[in-house]
PDB file of N, CA and C in Angstrom:
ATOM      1  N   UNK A   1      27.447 145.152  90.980  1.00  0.00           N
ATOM      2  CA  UNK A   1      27.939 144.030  90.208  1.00  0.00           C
ATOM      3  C   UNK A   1      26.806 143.523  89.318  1.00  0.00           C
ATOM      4  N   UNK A   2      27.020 143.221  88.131  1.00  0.00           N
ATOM      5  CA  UNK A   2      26.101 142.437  87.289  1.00  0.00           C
ATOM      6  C   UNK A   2      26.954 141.094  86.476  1.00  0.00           C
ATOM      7  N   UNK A   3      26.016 139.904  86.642  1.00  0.00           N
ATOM      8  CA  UNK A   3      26.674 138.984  86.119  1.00  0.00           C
ATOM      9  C   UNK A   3      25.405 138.499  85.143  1.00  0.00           C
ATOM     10  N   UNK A   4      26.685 138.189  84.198  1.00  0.00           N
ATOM     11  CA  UNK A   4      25.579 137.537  82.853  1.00  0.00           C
ATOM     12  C   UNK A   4      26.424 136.227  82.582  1.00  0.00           C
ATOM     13  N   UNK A   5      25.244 135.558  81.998  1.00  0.00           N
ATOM     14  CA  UNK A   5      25.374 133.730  81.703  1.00  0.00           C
ATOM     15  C   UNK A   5      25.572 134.095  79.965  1.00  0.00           C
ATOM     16  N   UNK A   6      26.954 133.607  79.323  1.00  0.00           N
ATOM     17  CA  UNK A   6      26.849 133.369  78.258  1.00  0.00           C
ATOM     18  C   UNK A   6      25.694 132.912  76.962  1.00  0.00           C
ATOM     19  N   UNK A   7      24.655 132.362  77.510  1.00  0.00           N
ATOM     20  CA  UNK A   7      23.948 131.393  77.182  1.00  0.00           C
ATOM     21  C   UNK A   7      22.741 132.707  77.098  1.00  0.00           C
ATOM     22  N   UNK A   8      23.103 133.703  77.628  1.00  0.00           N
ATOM     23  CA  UNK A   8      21.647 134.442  77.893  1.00  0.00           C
ATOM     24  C   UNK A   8      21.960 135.497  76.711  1.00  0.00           C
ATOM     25  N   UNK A   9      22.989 135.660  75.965  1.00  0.00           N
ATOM     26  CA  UNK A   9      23.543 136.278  74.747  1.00  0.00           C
ATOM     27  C   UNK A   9      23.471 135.850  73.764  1.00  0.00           C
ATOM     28  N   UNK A  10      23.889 134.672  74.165  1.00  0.00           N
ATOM     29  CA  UNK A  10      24.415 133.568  72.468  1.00  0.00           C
ATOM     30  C   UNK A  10      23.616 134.293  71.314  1.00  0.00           C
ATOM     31  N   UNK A  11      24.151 134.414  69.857  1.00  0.00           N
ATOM     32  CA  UNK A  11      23.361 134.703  69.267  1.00  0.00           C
ATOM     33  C   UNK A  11      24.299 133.582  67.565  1.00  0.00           C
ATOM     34  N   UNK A  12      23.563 133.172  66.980  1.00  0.00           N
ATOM     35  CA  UNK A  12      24.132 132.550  65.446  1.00  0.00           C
ATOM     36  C   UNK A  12      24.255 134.022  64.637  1.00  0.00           C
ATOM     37  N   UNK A  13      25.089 134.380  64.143  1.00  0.00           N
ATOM     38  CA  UNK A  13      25.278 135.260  63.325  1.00  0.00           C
ATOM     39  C   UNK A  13      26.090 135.424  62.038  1.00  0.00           C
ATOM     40  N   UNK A  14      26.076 136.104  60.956  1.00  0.00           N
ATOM     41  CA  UNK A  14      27.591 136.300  60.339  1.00  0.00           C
ATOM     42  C   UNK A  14      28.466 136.851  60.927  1.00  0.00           C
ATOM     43  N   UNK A  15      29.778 136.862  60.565  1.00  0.00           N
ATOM     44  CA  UNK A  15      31.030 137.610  61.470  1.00  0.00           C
ATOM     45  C   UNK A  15      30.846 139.003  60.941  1.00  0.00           C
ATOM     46  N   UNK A  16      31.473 139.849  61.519  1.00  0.00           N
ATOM     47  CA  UNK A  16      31.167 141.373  61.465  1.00  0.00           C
ATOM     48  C   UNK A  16      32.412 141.568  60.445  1.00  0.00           C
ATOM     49  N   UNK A  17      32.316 142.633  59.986  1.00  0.00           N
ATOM     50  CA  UNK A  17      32.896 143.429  59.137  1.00  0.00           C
ATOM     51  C   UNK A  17      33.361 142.382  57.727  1.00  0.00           C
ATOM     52  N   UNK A  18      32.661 142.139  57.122  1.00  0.00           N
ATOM     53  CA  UNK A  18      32.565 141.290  56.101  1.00  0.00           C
ATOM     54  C   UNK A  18      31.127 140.315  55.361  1.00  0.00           C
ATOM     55  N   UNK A  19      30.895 140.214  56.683  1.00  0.00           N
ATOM     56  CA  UNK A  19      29.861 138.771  57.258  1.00  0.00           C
ATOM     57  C   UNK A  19      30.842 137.383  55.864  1.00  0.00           C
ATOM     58  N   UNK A  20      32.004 137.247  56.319  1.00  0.00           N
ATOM     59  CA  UNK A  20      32.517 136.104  55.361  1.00  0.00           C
ATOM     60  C   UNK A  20      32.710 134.970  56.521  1.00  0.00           C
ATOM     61  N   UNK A  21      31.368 133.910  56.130  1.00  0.00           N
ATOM     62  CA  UNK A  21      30.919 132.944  57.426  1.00  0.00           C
ATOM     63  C   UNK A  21      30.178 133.123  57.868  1.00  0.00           C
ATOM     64  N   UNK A  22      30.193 132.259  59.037  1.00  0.00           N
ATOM     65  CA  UNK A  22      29.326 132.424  60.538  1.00  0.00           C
ATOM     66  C   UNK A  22      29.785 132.134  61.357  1.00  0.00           C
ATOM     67  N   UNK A  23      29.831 132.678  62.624  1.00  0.00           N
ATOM     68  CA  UNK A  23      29.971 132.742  63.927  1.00  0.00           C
ATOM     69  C   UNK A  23      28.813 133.006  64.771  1.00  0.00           C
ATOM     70  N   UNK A  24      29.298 132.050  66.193  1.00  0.00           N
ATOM     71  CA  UNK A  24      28.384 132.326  66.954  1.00  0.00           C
ATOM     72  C   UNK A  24      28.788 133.590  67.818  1.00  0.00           C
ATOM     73  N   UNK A  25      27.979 134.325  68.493  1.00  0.00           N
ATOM     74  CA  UNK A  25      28.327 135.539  68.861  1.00  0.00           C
ATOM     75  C   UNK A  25      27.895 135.672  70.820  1.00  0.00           C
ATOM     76  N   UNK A  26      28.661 135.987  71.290  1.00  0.00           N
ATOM     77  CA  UNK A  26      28.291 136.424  72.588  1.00  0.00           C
ATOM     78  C   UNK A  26      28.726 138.206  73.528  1.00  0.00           C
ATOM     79  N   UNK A  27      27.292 138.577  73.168  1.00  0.00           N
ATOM     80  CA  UNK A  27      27.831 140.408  73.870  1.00  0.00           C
ATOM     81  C   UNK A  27      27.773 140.198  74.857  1.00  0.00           C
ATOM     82  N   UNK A  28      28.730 140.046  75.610  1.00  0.00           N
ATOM     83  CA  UNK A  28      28.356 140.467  76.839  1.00  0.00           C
ATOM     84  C   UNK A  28      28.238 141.323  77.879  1.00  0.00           C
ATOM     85  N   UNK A  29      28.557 142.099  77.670  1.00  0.00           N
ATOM     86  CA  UNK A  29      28.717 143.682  77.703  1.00  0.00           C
ATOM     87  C   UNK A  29      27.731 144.389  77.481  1.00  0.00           C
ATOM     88  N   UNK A  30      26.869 143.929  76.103  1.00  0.00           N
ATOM     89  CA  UNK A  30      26.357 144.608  75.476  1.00  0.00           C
ATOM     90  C   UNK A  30      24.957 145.764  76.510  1.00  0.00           C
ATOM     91  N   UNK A  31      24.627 145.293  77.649  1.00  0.00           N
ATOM     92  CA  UNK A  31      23.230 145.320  78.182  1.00  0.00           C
ATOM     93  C   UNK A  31      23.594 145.803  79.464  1.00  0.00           C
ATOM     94  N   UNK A  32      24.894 146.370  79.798  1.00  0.00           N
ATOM     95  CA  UNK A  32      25.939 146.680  80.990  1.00  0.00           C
ATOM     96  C   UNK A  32      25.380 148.302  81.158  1.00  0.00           C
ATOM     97  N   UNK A  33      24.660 149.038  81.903  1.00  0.00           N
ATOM     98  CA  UNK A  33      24.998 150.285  82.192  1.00  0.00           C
ATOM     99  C   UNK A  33      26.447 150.587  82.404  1.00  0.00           C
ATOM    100  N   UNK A  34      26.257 151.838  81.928  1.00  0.00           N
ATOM    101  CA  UNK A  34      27.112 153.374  82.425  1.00  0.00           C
ATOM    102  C   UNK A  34      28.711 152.387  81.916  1.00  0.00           C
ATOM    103  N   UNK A  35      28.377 151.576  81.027  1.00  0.00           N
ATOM    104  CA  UNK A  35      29.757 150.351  81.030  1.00  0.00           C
ATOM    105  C   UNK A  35      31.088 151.174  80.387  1.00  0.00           C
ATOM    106  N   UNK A  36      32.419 150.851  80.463  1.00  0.00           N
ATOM    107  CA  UNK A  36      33.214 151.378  79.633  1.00  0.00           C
ATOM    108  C   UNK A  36      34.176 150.921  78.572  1.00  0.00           C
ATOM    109  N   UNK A  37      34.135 149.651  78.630  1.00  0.00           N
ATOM    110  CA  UNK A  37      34.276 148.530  77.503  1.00  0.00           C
ATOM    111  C   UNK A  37      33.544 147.514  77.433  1.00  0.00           C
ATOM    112  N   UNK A  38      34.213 146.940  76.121  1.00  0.00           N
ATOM    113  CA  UNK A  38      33.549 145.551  75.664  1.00  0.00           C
ATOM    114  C   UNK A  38      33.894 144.666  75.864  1.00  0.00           C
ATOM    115  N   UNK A  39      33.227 143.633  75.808  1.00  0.00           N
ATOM    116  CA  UNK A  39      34.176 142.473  76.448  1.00  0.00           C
ATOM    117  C   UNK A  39      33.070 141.525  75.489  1.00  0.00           C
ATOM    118  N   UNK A  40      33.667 140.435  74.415  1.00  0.00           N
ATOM    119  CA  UNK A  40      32.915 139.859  74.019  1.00  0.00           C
ATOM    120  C   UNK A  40      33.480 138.387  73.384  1.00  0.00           C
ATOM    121  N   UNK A  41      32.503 137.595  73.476  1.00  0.00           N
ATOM    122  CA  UNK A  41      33.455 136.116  73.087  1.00  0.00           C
ATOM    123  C   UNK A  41      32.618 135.390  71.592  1.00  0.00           C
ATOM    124  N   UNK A  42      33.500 135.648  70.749  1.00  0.00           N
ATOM    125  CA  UNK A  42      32.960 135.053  69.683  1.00  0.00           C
ATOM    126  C   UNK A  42      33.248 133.587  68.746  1.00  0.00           C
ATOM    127  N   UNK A  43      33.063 132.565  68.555  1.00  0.00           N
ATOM    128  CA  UNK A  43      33.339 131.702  67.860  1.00  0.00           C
ATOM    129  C   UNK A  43      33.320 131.725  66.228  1.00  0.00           C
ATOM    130  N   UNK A  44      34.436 131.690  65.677  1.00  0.00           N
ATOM    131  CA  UNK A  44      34.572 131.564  64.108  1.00  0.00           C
ATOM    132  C   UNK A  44      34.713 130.519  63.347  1.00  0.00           C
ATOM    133  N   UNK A  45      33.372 129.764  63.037  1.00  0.00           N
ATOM    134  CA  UNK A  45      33.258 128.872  62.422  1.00  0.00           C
ATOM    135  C   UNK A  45      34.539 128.300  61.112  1.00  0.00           C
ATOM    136  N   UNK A  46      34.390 126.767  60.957  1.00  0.00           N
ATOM    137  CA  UNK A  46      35.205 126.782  59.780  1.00  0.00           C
ATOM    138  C   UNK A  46      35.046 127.598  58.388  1.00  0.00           C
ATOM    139  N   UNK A  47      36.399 128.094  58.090  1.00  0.00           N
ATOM    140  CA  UNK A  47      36.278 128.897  56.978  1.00  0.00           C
ATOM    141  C   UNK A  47      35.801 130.577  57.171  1.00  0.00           C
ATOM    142  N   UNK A  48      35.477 131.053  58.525  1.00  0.00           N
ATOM    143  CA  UNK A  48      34.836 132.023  58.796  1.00  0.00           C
ATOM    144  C   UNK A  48      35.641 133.085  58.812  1.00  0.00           C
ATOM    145  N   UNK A  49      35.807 134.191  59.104  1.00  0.00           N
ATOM    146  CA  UNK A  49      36.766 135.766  59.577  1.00  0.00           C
ATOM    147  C   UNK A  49      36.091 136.802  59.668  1.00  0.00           C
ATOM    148  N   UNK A  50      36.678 137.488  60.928  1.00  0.00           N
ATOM    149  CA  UNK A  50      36.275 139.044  61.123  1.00  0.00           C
ATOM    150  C   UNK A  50      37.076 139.701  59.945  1.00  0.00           C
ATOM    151  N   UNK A  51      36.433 140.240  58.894  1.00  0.00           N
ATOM    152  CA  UNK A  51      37.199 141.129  57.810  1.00  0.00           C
ATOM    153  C   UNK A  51      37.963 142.069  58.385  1.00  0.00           C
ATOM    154  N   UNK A  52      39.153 142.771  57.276  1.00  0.00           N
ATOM    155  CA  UNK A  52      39.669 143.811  57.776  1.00  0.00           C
ATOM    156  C   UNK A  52      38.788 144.782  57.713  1.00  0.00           C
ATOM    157  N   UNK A  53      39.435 145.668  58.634  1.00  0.00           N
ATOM    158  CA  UNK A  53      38.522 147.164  59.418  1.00  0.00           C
ATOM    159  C   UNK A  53      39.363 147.584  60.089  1.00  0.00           C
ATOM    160  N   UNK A  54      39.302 148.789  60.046  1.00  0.00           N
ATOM    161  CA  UNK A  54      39.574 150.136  60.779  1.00  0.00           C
ATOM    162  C   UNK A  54      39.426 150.421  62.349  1.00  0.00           C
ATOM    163  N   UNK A  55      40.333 150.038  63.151  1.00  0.00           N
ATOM    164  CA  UNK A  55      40.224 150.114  64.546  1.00  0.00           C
ATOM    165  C   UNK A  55      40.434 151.713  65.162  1.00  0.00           C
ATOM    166  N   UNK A  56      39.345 152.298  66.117  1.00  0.00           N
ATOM    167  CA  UNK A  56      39.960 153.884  66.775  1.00  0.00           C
ATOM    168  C   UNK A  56      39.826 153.566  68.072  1.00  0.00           C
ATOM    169  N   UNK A  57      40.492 152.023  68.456  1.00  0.00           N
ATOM    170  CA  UNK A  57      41.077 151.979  69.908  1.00  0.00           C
ATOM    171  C   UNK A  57      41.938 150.547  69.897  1.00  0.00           C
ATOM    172  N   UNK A  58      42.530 150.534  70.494  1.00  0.00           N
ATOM    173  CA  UNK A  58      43.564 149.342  71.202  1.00  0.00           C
ATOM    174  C   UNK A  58      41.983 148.277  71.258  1.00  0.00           C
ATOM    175  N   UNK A  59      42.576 147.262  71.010  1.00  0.00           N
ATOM    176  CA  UNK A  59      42.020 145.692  71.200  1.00  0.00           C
ATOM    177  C   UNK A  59      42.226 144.501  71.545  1.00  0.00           C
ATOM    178  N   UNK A  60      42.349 143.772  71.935  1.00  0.00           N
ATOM    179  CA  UNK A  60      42.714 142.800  72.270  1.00  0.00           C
ATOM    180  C   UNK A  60      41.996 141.159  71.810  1.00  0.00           C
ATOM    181  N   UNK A  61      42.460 140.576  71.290  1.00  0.00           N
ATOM    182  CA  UNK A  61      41.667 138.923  70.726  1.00  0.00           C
ATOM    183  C   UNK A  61      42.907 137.659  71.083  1.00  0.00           C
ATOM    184  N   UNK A  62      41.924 137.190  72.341  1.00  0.00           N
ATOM    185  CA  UNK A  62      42.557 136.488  73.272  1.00  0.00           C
ATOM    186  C   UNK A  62      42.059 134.510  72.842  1.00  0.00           C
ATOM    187  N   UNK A  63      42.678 133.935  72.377  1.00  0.00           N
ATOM    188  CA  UNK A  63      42.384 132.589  71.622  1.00  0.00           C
ATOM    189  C   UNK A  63      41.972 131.742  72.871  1.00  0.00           C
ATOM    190  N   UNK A  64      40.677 131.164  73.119  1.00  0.00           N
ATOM    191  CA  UNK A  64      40.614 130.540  73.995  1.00  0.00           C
ATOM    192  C   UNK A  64      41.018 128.768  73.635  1.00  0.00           C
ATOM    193  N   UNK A  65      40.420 128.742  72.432  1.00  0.00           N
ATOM    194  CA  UNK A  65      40.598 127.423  71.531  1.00  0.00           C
ATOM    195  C   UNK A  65      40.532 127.373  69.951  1.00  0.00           C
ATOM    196  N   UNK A  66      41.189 126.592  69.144  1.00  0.00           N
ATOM    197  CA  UNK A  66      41.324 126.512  67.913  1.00  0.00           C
ATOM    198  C   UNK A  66      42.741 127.357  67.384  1.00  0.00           C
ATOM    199  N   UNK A  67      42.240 127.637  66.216  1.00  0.00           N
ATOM    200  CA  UNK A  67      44.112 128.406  65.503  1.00  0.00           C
ATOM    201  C   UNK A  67      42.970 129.251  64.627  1.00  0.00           C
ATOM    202  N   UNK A  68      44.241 130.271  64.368  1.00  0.00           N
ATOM    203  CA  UNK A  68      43.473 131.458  63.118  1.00  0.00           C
ATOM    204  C   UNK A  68      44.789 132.114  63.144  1.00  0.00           C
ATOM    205  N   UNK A  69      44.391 133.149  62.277  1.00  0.00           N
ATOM    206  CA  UNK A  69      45.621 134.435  61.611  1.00  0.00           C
ATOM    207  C   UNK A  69      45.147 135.394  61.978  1.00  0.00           C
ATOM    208  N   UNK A  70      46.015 136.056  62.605  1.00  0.00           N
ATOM    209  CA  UNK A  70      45.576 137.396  62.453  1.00  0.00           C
ATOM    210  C   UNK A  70      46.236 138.149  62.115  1.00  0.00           C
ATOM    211  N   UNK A  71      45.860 139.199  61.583  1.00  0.00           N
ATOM    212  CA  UNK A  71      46.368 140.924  60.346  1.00  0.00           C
ATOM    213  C   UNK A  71      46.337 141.782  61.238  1.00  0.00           C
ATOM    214  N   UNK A  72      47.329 142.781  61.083  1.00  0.00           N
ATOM    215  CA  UNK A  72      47.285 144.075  61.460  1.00  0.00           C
ATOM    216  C   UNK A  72      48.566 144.357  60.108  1.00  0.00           C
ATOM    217  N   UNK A  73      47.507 146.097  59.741  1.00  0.00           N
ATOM    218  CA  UNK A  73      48.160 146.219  58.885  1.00  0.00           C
ATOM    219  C   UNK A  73      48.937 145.500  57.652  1.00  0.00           C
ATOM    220  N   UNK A  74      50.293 145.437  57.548  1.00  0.00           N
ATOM    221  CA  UNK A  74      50.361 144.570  56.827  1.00  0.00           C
ATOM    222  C   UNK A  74      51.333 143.277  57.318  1.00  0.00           C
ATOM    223  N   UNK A  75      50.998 142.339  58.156  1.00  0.00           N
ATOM    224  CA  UNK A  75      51.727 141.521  59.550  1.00  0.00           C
ATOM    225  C   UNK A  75      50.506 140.671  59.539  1.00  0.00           C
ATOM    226  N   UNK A  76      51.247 139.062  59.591  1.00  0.00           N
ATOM    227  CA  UNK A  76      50.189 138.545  59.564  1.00  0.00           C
ATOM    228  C   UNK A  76      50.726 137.503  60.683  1.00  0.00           C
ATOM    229  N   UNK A  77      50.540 137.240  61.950  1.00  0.00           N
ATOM    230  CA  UNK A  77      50.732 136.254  62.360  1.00  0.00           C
ATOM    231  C   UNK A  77      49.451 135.041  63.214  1.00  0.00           C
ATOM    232  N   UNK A  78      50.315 133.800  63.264  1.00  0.00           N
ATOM    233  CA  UNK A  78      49.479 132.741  64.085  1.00  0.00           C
ATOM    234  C   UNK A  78      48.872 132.802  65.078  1.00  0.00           C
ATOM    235  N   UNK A  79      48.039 132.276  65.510  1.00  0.00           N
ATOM    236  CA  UNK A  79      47.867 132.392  67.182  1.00  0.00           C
ATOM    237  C   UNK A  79      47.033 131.098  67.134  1.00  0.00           C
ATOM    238  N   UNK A  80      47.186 130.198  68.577  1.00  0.00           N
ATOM    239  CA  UNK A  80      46.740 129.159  69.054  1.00  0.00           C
ATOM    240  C   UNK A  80      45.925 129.311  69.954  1.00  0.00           C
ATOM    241  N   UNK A  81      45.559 128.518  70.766  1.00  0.00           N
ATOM    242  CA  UNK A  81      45.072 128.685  72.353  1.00  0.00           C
ATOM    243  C   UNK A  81      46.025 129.110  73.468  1.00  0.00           C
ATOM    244  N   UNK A  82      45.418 130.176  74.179  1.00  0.00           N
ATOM    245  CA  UNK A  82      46.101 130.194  75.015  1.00  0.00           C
ATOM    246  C   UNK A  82      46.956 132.029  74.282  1.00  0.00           C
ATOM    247  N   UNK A  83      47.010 132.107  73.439  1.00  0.00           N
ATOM    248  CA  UNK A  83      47.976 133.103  72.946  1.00  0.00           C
ATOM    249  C   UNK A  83      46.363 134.696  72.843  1.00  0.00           C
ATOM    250  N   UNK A  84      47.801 135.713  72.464  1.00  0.00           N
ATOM    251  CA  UNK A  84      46.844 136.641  72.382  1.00  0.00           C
ATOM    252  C   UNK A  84      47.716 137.937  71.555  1.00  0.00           C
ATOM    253  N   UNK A  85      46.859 138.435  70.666  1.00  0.00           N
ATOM    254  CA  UNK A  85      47.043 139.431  69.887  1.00  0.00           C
ATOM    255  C   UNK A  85      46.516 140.943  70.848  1.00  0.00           C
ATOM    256  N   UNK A  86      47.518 141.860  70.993  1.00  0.00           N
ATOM    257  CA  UNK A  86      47.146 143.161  70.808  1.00  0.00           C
ATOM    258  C   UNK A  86      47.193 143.968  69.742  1.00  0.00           C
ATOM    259  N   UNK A  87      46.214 144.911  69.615  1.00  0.00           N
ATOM    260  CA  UNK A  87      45.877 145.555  67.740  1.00  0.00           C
ATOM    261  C   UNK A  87      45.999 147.013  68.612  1.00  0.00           C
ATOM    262  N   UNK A  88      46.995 147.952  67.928  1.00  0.00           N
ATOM    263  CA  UNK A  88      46.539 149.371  68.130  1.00  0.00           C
ATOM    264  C   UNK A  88      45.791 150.004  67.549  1.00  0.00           C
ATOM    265  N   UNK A  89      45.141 150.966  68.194  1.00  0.00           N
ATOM    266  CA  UNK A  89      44.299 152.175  67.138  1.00  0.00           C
ATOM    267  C   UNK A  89      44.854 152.912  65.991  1.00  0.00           C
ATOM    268  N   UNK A  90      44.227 152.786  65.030  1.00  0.00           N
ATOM    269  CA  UNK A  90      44.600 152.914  64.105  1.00  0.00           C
ATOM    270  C   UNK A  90      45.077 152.339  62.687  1.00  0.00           C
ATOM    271  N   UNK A  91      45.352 151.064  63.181  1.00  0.00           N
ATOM    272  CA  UNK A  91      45.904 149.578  62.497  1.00  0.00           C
ATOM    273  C   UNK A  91      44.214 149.271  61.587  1.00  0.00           C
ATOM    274  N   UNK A  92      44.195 148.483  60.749  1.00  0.00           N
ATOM    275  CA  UNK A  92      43.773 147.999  60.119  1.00  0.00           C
ATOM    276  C   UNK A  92      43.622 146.246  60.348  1.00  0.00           C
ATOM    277  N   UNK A  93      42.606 145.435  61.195  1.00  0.00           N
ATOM    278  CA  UNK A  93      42.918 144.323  61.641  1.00  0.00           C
ATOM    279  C   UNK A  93      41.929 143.399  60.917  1.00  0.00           C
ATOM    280  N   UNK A  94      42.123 142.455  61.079  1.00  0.00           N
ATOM    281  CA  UNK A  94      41.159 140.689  61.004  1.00  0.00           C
ATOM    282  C   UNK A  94      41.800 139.967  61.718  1.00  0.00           C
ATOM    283  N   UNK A  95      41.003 138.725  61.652  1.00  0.00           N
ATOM    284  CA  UNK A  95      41.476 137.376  62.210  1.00  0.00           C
ATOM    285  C   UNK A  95      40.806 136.130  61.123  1.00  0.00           C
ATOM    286  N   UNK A  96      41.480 135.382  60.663  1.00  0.00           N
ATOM    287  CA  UNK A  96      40.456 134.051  60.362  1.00  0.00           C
ATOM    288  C   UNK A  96      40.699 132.790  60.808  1.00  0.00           C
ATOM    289  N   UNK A  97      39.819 131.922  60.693  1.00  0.00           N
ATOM    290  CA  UNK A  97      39.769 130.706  61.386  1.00  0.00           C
ATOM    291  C   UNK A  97      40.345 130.180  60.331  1.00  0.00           C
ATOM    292  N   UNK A  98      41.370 128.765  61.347  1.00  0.00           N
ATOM    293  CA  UNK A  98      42.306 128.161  60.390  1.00  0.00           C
ATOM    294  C   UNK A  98      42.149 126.513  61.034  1.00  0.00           C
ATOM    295  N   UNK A  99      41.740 125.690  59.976  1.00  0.00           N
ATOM    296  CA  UNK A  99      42.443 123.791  60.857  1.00  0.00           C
ATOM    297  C   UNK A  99      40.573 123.790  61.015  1.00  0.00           C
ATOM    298  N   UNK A 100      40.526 122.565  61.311  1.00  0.00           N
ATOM    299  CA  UNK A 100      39.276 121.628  61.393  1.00  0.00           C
ATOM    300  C   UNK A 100      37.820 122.365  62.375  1.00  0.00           C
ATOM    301  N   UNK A 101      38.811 122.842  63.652  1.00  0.00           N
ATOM    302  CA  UNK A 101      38.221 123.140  64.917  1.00  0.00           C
ATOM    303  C   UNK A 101      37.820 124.769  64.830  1.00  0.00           C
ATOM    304  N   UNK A 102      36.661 124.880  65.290  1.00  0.00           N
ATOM    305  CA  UNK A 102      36.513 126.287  65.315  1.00  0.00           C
ATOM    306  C   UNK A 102      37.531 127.231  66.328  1.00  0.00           C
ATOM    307  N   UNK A 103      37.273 128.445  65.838  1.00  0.00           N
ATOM    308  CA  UNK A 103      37.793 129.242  66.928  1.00  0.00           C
ATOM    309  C   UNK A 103      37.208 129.960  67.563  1.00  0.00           C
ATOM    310  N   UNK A 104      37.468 129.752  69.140  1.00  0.00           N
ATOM    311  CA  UNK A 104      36.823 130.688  69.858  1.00  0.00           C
ATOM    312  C   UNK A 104      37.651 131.627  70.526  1.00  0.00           C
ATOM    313  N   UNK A 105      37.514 133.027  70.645  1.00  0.00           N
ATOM    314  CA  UNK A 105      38.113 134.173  70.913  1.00  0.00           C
ATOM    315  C   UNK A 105      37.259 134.951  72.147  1.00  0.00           C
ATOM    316  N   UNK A 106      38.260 135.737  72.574  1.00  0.00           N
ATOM    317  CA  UNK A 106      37.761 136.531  73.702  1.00  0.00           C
ATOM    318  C   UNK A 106      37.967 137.782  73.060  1.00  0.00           C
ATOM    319  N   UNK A 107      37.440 138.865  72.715  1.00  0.00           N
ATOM    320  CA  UNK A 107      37.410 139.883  72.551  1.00  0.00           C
ATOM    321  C   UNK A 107      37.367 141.316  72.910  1.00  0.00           C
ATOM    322  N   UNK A 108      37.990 142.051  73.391  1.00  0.00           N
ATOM    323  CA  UNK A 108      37.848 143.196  74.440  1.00  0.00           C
ATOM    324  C   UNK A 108      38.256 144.616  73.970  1.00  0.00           C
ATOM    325  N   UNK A 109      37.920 146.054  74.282  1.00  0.00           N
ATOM    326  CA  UNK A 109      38.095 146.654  73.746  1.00  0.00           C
ATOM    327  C   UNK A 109      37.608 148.367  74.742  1.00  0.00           C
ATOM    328  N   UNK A 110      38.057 149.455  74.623  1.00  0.00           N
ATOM    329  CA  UNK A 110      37.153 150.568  75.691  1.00  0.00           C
ATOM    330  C   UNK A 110      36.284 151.048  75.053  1.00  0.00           C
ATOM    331  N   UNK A 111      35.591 152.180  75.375  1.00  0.00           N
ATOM    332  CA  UNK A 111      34.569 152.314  74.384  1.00  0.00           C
ATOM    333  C   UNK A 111      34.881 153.558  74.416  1.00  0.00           C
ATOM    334  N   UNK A 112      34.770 154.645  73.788  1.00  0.00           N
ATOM    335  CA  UNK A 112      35.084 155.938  73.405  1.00  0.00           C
ATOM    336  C   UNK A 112      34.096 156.916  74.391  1.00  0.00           C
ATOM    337  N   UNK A 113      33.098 156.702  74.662  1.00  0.00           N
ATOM    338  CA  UNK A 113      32.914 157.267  75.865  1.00  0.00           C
ATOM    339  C   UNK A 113      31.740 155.986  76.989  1.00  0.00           C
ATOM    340  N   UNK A 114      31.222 156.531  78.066  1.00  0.00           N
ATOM    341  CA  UNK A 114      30.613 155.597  79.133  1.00  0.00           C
ATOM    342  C   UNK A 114      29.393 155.443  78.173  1.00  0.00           C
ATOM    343  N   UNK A 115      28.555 154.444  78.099  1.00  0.00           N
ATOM    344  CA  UNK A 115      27.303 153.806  77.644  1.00  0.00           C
ATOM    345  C   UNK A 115      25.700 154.117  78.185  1.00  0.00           C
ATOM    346  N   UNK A 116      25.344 154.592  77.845  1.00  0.00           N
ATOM    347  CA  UNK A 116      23.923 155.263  77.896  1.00  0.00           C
ATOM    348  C   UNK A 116      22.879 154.634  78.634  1.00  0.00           C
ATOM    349  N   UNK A 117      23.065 153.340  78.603  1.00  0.00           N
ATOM    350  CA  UNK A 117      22.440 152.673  78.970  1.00  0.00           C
ATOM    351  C   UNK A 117      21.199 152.517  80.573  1.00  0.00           C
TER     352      UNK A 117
END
C-alpha cells in the first residue's frame, strides 16, 4: 500500500493541452510503482480549460465542486458537483470551468502499459 497527502503534489500550473488558464494540479499517481492508472485531481481556475485532445483510453472526470462543460466530440454537456462524465477512446474531449467558483475534478484514466517506476 502507498498513501500520498494531496498537499505533497500540489503543483500551480497551466491546464494541459492548451495551457488556456491555470489550474492547480495534483498527480497523484504520478510517483506510484509498477502503477496501472492515473488517478489525478485537478482544479480549473476561473475562465480556465483542459483543451480539446485526442484520448487512446476511456476516462473519466468526476466534479467534486463547481460547474464546467464538457466536449466529447461534437456533444457538449453540463456537469455540477457530484456528477460525472465518461469519455471513450478515441473521442476528442475538454472540459471548461463555468460560474464564479472554481472547479475541482477528479480525474482517472489506465495507462497503456504498467509504469516503470
Amino acid at each position: 500500500m502507498i498513501v500520498v497527502s494531496e498537499e505533497d503534489v500540489r503543483r500551480e500550473e497551466p491546464t494541459p493541452h492548451g495551457h488556456i488558464g491555470t489550474s492547480t494540479g495534483f498527480r497523484l499517481t504520478a510517483n506510484i510503482p509498477q502503477r496501472t492508472m492515473e488517478f489525478r485531481k485537478r482544479i480549473l481556475h476561473q475562465g480556465s480549460a483542459i483543451g480539446a485532445h485526442l484520448i487512446d483510453h476511456d476516462e473519466v472526470y468526476y466534479v467534486v465542486s463547481g460547474e464546467g462543460e464538457v466536449h466529447s466530440n461534437d456533444e457538449t454537456r453540463r456537469l455540477s458537483a457530484g456528477s460525472m462524465a465518461y469519455l471513450y477512446s478515441g473521442d476528442v474531449v475538454g472540459i471548461h470551468q463555468l460560474g464564479d467558483a472554481p472547479l475541482e475534478l477528479i480525474i482517472s484514466y489506465p495507462l497503456a502499459e504498467k509504469a516503470d517506476d
